[in-house]
N, C-alpha and C. Protein backbone atom coordinates (compact mmCIF):
# COMPACT_ATOMS: atom_id res chain seq x y z
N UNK A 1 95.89 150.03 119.06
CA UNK A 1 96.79 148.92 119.05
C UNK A 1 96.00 147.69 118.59
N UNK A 2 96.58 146.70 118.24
CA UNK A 2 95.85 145.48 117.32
C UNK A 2 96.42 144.19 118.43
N UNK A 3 95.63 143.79 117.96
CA UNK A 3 95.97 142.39 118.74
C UNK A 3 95.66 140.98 117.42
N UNK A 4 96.94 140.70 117.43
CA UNK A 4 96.34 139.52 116.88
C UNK A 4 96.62 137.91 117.40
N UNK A 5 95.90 136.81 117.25
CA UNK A 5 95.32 135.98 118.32
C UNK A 5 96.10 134.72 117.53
N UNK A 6 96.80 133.58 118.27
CA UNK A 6 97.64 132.74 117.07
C UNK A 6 96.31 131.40 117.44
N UNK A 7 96.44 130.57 116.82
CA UNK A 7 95.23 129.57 116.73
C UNK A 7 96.44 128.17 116.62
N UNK A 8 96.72 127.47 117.38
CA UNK A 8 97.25 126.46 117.24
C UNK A 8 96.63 125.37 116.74
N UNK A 9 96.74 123.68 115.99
CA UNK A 9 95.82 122.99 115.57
C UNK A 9 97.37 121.81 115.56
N UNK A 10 96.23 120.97 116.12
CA UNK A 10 97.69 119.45 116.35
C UNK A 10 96.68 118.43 115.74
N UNK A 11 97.33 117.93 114.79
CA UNK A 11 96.25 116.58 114.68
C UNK A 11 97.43 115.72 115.06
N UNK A 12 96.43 114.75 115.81
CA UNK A 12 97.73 113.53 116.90
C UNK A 12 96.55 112.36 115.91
N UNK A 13 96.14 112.37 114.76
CA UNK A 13 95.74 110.91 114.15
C UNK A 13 96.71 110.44 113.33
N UNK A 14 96.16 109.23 113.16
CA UNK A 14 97.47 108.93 112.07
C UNK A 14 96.81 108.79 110.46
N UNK A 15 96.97 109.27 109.66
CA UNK A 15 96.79 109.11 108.48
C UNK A 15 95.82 107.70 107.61
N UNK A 16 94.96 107.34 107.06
CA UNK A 16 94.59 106.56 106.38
C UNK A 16 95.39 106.18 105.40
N UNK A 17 96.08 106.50 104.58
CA UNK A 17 96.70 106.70 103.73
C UNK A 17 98.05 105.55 104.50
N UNK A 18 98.22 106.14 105.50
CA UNK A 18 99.52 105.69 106.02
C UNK A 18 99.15 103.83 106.79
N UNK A 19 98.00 103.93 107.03
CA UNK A 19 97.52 102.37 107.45
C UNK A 19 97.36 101.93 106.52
N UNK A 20 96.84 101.78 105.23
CA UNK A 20 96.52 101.32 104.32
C UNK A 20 97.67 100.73 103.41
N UNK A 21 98.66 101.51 103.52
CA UNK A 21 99.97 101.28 102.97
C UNK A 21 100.72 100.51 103.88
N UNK A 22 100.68 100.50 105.36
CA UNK A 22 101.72 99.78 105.96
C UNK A 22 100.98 98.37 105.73
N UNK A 23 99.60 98.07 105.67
CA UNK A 23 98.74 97.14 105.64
C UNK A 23 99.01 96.13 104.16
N UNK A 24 99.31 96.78 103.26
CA UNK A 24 99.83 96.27 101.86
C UNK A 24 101.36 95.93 102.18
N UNK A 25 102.11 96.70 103.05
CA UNK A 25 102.92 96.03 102.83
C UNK A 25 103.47 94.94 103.83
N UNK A 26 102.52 94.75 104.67
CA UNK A 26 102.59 93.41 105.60
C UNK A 26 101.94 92.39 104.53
N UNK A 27 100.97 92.61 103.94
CA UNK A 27 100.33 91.07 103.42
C UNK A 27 101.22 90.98 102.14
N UNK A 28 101.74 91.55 101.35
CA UNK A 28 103.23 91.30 100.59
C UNK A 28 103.80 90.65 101.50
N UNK A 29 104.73 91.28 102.37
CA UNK A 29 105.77 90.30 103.05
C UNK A 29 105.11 89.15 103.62
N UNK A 30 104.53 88.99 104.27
CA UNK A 30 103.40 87.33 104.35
C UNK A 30 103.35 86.69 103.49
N UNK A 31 102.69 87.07 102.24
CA UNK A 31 102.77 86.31 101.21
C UNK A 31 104.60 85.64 100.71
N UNK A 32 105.22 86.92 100.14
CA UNK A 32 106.62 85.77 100.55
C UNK A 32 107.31 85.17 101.41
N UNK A 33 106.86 85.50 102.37
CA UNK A 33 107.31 84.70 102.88
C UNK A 33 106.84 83.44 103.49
N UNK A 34 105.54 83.57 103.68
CA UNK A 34 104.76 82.19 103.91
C UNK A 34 104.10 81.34 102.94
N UNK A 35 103.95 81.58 101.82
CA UNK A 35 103.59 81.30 100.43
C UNK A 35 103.97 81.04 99.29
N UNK A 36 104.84 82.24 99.04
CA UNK A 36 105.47 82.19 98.09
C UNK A 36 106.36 80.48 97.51
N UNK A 37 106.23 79.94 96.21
CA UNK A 37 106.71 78.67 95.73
C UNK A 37 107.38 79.32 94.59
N UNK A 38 107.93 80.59 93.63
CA UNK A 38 108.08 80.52 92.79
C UNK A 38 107.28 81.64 92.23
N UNK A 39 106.06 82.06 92.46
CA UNK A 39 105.14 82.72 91.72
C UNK A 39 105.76 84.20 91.56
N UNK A 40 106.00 85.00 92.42
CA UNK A 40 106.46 86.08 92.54
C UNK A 40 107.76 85.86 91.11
N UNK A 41 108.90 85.59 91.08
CA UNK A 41 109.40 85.19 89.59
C UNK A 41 109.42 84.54 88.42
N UNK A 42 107.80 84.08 88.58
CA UNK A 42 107.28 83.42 87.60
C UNK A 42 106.88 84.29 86.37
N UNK A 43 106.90 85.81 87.02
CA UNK A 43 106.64 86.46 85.79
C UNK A 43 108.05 87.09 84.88
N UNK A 44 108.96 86.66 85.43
CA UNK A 44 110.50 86.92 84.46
C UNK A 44 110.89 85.82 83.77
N UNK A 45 110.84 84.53 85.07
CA UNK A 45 111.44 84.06 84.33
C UNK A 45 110.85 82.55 84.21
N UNK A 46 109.24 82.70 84.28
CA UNK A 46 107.81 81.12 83.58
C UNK A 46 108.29 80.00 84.34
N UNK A 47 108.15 79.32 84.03
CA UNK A 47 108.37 77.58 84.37
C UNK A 47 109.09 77.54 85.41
N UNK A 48 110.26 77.81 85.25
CA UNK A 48 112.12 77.65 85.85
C UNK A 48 111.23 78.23 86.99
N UNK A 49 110.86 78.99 87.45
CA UNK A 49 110.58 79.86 88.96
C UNK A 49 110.17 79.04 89.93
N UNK A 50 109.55 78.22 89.11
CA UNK A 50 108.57 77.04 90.22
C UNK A 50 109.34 76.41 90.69
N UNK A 51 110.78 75.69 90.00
CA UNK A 51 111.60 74.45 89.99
C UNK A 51 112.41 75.19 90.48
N UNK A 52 113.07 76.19 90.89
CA UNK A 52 113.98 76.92 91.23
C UNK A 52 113.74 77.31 92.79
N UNK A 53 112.48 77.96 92.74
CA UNK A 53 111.81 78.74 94.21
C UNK A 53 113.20 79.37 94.87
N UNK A 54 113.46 80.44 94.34
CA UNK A 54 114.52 81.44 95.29
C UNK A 54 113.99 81.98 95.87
N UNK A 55 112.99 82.73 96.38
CA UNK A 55 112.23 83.06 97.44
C UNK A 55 111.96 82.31 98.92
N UNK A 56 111.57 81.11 98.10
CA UNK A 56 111.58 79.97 99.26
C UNK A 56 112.93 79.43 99.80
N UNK A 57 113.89 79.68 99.32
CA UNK A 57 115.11 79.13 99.75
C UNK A 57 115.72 80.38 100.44
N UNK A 58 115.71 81.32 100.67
CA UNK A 58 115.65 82.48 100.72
C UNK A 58 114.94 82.95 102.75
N UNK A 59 113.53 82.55 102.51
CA UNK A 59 112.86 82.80 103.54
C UNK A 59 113.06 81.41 104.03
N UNK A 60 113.39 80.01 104.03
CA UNK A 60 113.37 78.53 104.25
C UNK A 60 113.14 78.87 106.03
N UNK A 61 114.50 79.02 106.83
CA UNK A 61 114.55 79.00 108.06
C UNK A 61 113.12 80.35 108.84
N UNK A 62 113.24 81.38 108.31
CA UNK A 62 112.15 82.00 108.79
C UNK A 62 110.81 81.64 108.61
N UNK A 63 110.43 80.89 107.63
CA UNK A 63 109.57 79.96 107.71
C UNK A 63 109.06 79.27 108.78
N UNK A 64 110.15 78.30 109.16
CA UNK A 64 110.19 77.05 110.26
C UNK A 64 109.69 77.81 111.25
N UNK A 65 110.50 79.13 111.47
CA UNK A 65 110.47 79.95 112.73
C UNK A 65 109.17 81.04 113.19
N UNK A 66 108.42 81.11 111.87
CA UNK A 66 107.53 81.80 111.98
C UNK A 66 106.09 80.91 112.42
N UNK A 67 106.33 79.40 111.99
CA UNK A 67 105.30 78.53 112.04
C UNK A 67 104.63 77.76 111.01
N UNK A 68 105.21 78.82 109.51
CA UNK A 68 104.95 77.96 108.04
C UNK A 68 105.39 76.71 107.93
N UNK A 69 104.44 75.90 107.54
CA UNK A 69 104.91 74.32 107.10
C UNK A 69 105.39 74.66 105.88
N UNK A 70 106.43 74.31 105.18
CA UNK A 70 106.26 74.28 103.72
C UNK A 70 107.02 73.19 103.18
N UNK A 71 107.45 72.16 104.07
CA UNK A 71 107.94 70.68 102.97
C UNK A 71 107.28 69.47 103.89
């Protein structure tokens, strides 16, 4: 008769891959939202982005609320 033996294996880490990415995408959202003047659509649409800032009008109150000065 045979016996065969099962080998269980749990990895309880979390991925590098997976910090590294949630990490990019916190300092993105930081950046627009605490930073951002325009730059982020400065590459569609030049000049107008700056004078426009839809981003900033956009994030305005979460701003205030987060602690960003921005006027």
């Amino acid at each position: 008769m045979s016996q065969s033996n099962q080998i269980n294996v749990s990895k309880n880490t979390v991925p590098i891959l997976a910090i590294v990415a949630l990490a990019v995408v916190f300092a993105v959202g930081l950046f627009l939202v605490g930073f951002d003047q325009g730059h982020v659509f400065s590459i569609a649409f030049g000049e107008q982005a700056f004078e426009d800032s839809y981003i900033h009008e956009l994030t305005h109150d979460m701003r205030h609320a987060a602690g960003f000065p921005c006027h």
